[in-house]
N, C-alpha and C. Protein backbone atom coordinates (compact mmCIF):
# COMPACT_ATOMS: atom_id res chain seq x y z
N UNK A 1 70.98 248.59 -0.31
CA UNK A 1 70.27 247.65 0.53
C UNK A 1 69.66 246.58 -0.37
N UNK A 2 69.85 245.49 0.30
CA UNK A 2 69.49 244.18 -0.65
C UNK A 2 67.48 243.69 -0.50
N UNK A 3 66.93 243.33 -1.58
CA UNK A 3 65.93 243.03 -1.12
C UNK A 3 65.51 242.56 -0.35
N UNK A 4 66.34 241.04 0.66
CA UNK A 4 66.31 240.61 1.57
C UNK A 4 66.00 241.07 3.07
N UNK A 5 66.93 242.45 2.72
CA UNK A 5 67.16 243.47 4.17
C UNK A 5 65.75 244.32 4.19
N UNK A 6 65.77 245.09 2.44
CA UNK A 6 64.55 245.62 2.83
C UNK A 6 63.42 245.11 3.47
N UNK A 7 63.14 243.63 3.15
CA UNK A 7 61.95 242.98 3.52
C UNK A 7 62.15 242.70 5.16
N UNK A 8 63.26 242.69 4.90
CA UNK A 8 63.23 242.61 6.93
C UNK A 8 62.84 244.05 7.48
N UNK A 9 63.06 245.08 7.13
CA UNK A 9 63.10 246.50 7.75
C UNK A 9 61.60 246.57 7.92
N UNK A 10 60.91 246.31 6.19
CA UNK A 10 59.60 246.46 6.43
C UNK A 10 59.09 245.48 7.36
N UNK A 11 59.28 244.26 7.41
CA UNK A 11 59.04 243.25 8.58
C UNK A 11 58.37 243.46 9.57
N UNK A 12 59.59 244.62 10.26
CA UNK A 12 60.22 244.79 11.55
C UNK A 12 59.18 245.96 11.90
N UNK A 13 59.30 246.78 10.39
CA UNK A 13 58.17 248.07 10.80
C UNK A 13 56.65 247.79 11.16
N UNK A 14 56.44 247.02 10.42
CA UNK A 14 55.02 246.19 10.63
C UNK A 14 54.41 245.55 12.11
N UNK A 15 55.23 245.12 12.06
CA UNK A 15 55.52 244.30 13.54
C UNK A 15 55.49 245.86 14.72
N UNK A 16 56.23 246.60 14.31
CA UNK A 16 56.87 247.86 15.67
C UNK A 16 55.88 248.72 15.90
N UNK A 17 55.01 249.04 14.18
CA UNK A 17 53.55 250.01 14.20
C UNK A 17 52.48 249.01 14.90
N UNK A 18 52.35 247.89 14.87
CA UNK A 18 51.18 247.39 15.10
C UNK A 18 50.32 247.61 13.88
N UNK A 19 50.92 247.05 12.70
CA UNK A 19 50.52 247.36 11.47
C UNK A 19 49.89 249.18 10.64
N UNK A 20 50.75 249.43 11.21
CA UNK A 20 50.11 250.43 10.67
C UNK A 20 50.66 251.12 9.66
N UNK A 21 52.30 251.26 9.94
CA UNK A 21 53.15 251.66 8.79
C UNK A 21 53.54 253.08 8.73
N UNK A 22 53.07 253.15 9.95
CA UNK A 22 53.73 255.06 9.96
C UNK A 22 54.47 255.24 11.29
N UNK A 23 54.69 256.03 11.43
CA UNK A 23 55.81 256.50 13.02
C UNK A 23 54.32 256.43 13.89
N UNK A 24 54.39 255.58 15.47
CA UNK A 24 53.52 255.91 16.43
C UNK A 24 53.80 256.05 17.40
N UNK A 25 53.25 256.55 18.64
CA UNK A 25 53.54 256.33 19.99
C UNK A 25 53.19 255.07 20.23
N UNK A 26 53.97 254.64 21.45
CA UNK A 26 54.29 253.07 21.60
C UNK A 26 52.52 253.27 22.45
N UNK A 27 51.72 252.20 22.45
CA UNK A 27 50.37 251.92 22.69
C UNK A 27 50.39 251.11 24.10
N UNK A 28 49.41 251.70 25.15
CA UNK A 28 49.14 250.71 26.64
C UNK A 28 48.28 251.68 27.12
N UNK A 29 48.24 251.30 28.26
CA UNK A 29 47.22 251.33 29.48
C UNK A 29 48.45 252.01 30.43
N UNK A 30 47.64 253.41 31.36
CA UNK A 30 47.95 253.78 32.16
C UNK A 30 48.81 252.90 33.03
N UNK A 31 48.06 251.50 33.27
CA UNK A 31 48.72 250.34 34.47
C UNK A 31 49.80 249.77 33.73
N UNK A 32 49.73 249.65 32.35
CA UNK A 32 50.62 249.30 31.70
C UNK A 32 52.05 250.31 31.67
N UNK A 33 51.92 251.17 31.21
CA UNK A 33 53.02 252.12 31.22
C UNK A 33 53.60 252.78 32.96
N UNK A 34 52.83 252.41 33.91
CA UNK A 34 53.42 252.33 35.45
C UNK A 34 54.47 251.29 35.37
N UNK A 35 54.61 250.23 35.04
CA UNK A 35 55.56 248.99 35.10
C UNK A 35 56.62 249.83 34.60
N UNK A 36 56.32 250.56 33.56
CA UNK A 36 57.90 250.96 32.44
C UNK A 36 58.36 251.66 32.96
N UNK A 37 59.92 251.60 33.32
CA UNK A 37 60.42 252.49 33.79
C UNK A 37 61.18 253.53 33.15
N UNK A 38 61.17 253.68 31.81
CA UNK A 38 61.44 254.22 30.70
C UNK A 38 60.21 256.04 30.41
N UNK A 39 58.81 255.30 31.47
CA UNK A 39 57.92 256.07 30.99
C UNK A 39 58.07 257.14 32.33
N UNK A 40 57.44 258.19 32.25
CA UNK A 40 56.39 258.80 30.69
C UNK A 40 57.68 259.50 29.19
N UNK A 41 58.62 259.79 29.87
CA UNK A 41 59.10 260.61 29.03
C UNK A 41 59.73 259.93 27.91
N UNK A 42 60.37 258.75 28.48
CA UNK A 42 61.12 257.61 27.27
C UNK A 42 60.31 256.72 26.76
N UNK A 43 58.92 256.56 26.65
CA UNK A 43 58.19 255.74 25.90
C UNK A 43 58.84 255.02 24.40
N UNK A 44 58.31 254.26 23.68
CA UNK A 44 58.67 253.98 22.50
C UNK A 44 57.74 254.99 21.66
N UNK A 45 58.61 255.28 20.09
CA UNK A 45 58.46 256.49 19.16
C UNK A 45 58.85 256.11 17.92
N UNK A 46 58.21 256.04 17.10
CA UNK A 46 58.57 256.02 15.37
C UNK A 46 58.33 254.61 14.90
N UNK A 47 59.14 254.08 13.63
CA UNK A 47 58.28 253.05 13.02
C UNK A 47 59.14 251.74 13.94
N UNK A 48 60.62 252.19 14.34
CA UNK A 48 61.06 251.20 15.53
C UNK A 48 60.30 251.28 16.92
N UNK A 49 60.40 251.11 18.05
CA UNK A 49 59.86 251.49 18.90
C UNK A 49 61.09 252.33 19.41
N UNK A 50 61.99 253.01 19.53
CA UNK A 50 62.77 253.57 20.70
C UNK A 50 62.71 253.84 21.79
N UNK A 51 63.39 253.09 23.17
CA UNK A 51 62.82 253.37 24.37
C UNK A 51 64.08 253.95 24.90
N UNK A 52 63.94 254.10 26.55
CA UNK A 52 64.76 254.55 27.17
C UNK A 52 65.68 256.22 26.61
N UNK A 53 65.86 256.88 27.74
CA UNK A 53 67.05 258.21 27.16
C UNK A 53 68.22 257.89 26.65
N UNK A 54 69.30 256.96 26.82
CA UNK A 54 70.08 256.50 26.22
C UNK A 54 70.01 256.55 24.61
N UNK A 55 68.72 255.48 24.18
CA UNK A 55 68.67 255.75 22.92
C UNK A 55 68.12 257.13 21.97
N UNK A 56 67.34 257.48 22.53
CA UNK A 56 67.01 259.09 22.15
C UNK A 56 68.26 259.33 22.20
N UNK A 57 69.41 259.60 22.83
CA UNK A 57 70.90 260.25 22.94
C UNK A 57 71.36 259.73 21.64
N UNK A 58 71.30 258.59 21.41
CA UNK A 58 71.92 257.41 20.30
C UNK A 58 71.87 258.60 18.89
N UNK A 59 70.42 258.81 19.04
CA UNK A 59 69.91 259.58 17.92
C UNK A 59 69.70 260.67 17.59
N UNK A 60 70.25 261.02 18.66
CA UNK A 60 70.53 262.97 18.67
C UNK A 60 69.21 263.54 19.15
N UNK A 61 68.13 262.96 19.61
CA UNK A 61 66.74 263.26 19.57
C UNK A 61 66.37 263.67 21.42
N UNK A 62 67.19 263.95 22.20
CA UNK A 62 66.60 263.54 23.27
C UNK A 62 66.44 265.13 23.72
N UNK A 63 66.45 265.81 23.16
CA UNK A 63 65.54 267.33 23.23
C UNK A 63 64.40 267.24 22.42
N UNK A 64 64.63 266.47 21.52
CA UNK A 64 62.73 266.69 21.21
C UNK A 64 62.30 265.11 20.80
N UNK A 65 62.10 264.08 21.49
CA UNK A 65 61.83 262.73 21.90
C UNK A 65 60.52 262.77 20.98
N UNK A 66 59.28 263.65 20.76
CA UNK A 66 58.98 263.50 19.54
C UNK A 66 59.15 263.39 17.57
N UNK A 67 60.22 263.92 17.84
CA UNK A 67 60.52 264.07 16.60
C UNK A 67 61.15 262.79 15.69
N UNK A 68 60.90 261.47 16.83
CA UNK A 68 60.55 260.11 16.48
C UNK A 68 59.75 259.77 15.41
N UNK A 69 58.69 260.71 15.50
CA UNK A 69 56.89 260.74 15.16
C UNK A 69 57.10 260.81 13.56
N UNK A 70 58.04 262.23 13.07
CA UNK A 70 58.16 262.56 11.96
C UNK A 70 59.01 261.37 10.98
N UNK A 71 58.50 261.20 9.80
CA UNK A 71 58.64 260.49 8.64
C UNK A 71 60.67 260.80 8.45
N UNK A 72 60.66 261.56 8.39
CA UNK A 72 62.63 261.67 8.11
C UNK A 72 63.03 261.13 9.47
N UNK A 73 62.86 261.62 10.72
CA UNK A 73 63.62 260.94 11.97
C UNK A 73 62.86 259.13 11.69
N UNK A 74 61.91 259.32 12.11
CA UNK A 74 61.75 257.58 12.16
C UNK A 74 62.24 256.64 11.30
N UNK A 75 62.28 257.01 9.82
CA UNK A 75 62.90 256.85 8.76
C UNK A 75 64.53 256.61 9.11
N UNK A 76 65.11 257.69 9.41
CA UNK A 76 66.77 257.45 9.90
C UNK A 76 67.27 256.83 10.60
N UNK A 77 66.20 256.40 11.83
CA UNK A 77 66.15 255.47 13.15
C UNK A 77 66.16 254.27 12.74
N UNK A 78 65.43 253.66 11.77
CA UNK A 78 64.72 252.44 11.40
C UNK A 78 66.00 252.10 10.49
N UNK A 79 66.33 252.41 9.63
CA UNK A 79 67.21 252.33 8.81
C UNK A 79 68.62 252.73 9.16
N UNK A 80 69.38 253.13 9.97
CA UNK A 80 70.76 253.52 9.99
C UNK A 80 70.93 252.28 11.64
N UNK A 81 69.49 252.56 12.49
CA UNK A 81 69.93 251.98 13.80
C UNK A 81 69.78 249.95 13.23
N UNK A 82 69.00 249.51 11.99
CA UNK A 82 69.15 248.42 11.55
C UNK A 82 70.61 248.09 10.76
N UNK A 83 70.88 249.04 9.89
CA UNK A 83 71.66 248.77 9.18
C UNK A 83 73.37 249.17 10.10
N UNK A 84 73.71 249.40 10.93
CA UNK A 84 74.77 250.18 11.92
C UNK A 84 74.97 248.99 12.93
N UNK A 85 73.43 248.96 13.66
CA UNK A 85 73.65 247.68 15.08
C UNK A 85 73.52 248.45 15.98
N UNK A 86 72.30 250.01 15.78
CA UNK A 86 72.54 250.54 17.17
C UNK A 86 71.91 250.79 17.97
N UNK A 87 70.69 249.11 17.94
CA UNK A 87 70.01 249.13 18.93
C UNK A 87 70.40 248.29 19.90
N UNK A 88 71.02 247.00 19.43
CA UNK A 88 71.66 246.18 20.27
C UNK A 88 73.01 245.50 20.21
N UNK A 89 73.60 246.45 18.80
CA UNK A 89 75.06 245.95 18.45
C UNK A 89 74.55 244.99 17.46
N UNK A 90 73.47 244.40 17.07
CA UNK A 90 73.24 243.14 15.75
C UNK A 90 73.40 244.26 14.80
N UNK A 91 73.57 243.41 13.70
CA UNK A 91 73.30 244.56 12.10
C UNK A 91 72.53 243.56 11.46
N UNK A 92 71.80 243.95 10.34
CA UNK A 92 71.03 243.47 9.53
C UNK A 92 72.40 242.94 8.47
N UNK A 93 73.40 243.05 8.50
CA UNK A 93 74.42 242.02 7.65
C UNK A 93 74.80 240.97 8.32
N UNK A 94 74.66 241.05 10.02
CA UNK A 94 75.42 239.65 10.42
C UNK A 94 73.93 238.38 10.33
N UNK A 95 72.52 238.37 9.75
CA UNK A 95 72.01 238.15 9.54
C UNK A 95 71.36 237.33 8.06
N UNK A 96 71.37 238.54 7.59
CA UNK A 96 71.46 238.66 5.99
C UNK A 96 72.41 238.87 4.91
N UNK A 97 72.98 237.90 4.49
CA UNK A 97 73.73 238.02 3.60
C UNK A 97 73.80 237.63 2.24
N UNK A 98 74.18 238.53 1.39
CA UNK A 98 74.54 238.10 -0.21
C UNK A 98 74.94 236.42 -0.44
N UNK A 99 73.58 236.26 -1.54
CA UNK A 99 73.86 234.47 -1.57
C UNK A 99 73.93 233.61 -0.51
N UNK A 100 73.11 233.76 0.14
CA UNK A 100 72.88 233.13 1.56
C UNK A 100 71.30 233.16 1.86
N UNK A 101 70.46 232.35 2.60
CA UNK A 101 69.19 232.24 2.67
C UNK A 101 69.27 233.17 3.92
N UNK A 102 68.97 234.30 4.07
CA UNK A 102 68.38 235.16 5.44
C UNK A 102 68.17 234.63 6.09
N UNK A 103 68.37 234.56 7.86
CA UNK A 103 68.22 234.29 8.70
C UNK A 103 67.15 235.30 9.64
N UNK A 104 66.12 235.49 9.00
CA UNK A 104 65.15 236.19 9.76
C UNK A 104 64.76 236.17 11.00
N UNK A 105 64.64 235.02 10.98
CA UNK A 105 64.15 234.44 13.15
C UNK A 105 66.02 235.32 13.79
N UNK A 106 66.53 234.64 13.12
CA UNK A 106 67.88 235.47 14.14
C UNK A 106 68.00 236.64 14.11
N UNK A 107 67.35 237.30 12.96
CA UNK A 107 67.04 238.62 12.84
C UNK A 107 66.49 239.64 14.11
N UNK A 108 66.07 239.05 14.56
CA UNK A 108 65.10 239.79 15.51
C UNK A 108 65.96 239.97 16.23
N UNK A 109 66.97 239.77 16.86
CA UNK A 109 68.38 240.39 17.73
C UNK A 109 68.53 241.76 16.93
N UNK A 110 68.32 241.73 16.30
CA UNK A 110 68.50 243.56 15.67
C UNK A 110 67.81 244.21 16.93
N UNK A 111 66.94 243.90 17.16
CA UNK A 111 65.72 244.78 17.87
C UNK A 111 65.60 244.52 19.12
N UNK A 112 64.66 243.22 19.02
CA UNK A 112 64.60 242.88 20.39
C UNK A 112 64.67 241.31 21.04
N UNK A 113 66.23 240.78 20.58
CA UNK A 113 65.87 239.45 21.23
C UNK A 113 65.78 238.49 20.40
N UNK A 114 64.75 237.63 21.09
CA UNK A 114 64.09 237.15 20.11
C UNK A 114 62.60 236.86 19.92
N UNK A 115 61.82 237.94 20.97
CA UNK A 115 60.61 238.17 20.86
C UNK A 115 59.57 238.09 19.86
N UNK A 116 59.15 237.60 19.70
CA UNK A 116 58.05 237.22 18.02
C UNK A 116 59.12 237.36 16.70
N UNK A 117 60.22 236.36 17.08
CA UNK A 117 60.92 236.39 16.02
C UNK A 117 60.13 235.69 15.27
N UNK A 118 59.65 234.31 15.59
CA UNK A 118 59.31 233.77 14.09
C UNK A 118 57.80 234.30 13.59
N UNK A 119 56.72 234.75 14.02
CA UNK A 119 56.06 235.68 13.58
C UNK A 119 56.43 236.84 12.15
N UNK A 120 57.23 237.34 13.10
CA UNK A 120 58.20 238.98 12.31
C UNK A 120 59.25 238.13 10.73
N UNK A 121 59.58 237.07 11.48
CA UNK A 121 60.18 236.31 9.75
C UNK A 121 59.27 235.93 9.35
N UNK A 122 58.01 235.20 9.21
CA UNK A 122 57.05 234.92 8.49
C UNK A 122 56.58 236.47 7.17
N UNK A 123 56.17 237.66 8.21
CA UNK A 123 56.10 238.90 7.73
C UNK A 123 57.46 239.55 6.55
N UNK A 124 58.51 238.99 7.25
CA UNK A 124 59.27 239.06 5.68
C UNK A 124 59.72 237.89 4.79
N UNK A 125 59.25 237.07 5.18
CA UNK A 125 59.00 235.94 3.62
C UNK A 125 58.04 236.62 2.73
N UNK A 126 56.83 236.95 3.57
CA UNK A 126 55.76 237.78 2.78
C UNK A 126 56.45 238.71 1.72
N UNK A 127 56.93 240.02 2.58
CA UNK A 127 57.37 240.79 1.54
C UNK A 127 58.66 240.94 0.94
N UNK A 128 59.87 239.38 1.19
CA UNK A 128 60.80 238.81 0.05
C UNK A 128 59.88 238.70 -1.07
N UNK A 129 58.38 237.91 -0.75
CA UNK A 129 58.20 237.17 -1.98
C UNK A 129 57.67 238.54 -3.30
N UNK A 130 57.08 239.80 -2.18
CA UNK A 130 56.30 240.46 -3.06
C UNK A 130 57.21 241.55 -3.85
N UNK A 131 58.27 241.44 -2.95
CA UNK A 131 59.54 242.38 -3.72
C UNK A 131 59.52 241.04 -5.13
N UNK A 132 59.83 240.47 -4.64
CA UNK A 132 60.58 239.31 -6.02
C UNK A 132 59.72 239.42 -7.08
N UNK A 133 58.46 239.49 -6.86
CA UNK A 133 57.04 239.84 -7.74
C UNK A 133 56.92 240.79 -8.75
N UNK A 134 57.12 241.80 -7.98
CA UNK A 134 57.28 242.74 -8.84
C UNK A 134 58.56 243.21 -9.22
N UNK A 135 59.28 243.15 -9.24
CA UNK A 135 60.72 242.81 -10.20
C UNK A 135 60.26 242.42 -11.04
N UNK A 136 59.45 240.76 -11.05
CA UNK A 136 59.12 240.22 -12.40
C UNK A 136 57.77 240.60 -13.33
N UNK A 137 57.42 242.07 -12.76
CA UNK A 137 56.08 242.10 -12.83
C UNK A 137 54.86 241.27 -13.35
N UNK A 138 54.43 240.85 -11.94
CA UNK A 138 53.82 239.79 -11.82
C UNK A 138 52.66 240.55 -11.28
């Protein structure tokens, strides 16, 4: 994985925790989670959000829909469903490519769209620049 990508993954994780950086349950309000029709049982889970049973199926997870939570599943989710395309068919290569300036804002079709894309690319210019940093230890 290229530094580019990593900085998008972390990006993306940043953005999906609500800064927090670890696997969470997706965050609302009782009135809030009535609208979802995903909920209670398909909520979003881990450092992506995963919703719906479909994708739990995606991921082999839909007998234990927590096991999102844990550091190796969320970890495998975040990374195989970015790097594969198997949240929405995007990959983090038709995006990012070798010798090419990243296309971060288009990035966000990995996930979701293009919902706080340019936000979520701002967040990995950040950590392009801090990877590049310390490489040079700076």
């Amino acid at each position: 994985m290229s530094d580019d990508e990593l900085a998008y993954v972390l990006a993306t994780t940043t953005h999906e925790t609500a800064f927090k950086m670890q696997p969470i349950k997706e965050m609302g309000s009782p009135a809030y989670f009535a609208t979802k029709r995903y909920a209670p049982d398909w909520i979003g889970r881990g450092l992506i959000q995963i919703t719906w049973k479909y994708n739990y199926v995606k991921f082999g997870i839909q007998n234990n829909p927590d096991s999102a939570l844990t550091w190796p599943v969320a970890l495998d989710i975040a990374f195989r469903g970015m790097i594969f395309g198997m949240f929405t068919g995007k990959k983090l290569a038709d995006y990012i490519k070798p010798s090419k300036v990243p296309d971060y804002v288009g990035a966000r079709r990995i996930i979701n769209g293009t919902d706080r894309a340019k936000l979520i690319a701002g967040y990995a210019l950040a950590y392009q620049d801090a990877l590049k940093q310390a490489k040079q230890g700076v």
